[in-house]
Protein backbone atom coordinates (compact mmCIF):
# COMPACT_ATOMS: atom_id res chain seq x y z
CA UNK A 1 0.00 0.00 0.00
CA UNK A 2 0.89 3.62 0.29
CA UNK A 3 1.34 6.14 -2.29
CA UNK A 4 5.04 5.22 -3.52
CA UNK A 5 6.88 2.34 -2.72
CA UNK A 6 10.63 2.19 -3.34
CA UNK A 7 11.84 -1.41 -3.57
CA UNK A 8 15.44 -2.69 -4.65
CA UNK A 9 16.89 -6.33 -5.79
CA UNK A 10 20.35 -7.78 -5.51
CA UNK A 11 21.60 -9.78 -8.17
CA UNK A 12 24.72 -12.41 -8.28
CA UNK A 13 24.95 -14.28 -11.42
CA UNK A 14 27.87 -17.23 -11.96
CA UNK A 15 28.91 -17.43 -15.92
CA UNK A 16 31.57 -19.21 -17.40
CA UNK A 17 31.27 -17.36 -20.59
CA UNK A 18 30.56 -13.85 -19.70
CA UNK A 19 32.21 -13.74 -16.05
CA UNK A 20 30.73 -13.35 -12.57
CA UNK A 21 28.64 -10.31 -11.55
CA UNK A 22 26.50 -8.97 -9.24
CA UNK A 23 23.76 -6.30 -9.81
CA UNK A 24 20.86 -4.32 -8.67
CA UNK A 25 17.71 -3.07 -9.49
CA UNK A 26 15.96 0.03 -7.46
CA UNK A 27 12.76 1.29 -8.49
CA UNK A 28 10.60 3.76 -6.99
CA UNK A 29 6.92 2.98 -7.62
CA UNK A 30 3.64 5.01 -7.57
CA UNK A 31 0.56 2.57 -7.52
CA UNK A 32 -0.13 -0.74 -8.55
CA UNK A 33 -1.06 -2.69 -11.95
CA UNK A 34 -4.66 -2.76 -11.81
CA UNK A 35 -6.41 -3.98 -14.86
CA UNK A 36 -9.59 -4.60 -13.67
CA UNK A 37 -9.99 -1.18 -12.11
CA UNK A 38 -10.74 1.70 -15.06
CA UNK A 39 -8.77 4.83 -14.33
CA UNK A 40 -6.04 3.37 -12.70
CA UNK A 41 -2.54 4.75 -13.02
CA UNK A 42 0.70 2.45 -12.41
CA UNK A 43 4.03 4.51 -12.72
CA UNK A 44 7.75 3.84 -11.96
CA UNK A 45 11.70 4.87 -12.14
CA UNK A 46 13.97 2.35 -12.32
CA UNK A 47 17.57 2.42 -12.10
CA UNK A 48 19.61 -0.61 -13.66
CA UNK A 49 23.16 -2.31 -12.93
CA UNK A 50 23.29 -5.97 -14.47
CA UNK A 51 26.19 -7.33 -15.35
CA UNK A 52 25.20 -10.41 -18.22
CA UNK A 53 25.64 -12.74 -15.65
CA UNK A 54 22.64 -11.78 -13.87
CA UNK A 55 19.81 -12.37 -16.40
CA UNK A 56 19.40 -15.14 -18.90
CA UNK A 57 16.97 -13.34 -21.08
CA UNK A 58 15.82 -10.06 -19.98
CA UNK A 59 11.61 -9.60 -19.95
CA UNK A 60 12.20 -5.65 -20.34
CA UNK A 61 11.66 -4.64 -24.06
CA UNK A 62 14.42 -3.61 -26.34
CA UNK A 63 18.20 -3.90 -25.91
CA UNK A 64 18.85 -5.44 -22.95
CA UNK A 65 19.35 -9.15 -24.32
CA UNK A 66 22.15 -7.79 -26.91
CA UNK A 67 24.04 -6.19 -24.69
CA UNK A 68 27.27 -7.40 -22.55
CA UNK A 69 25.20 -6.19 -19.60
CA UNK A 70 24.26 -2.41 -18.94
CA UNK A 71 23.27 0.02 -16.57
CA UNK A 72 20.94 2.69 -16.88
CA UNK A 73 17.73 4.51 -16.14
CA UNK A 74 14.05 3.26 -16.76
CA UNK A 75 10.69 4.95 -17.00
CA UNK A 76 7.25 3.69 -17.03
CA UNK A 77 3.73 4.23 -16.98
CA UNK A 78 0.43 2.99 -17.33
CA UNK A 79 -3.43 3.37 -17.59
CA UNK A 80 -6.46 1.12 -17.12
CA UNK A 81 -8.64 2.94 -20.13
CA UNK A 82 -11.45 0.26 -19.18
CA UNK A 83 -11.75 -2.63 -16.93
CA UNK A 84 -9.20 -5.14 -18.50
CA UNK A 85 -7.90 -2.56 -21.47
CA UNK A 86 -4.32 -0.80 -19.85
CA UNK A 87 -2.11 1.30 -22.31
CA UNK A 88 1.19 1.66 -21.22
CA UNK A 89 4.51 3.50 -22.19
CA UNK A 90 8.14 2.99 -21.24
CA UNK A 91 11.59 4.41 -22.15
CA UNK A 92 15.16 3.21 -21.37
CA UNK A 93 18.40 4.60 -21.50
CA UNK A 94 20.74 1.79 -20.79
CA UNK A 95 24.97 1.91 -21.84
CA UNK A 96 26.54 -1.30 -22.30
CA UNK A 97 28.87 -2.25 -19.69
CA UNK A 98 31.65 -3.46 -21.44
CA UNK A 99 31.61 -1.17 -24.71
CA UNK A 100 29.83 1.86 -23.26
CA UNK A 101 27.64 2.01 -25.86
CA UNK A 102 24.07 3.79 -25.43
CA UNK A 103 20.57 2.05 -26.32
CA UNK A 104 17.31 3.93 -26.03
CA UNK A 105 14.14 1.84 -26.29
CA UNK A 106 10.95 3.94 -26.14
CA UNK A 107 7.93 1.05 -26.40
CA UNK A 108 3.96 1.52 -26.39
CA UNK A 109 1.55 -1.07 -25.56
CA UNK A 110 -2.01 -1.51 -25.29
CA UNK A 111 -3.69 -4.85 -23.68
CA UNK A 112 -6.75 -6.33 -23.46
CA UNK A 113 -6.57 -8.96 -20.36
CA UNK A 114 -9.53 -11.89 -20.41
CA UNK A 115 -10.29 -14.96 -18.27
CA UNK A 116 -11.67 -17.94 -19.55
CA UNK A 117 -14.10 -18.55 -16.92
CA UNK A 118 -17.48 -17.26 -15.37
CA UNK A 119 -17.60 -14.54 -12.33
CA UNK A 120 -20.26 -15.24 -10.44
């Protein structure tokens, strides 16, 4: 609960290939995913230190799975339009870690979330 939530994760990761690293992930959160609830807002900043070692593949859009891990801010945000309808919007600015290079990802979504059974 609460009106922003800050929450942070601690990563090790053990890699023959690409080394051994460990990472974090802060983010500072304002509300929750709600997709049921129309008019709800979700919103966060994220700040990102991952060495390759610490994610197989990465479930954020863009880059990230290219890269020989990266760092980086994180932005996101969405909207329940209508119960089970949520647009959201995110943008990253990650730099490699090894090569320093920059990616931006800026990615737009809109889902529609069913069930396949009867409320009752």
């Amino acid at each position: 609960g609460g009106w922003l939530t800050l929450g942070g994760m601690y990563l090790h990761g053990q890699d023959e290939s690409v080394g051994n690293g460990d990472g974090v992930v802060v983010t500072l959160a304002r509300g929750k995913e709600n997709s049921w609830q129309k008019g709800n807002i979700y919103a966060y900043l994220k700040y990102y230190h991952q060495p390759a070692s610490t994610y197989v593949e990465h479930t954020m859009n863009g880059t990230a799975d290219w890269m020989s891990g990266f760092k980086g801010p994180g932005i996101g945000f969405s909207y329940t339009l209508h119960k089970n309808m949520v647009f959201s919007m995110e943008y990253d600015r990650l730099r490699d870690l090894k090569t320093s290079d920059h990616a931006n990802t800026i990615w737009g979504g809109f889902s529609y979330y069913f069930n396949n059974y009867e409320n009752d």
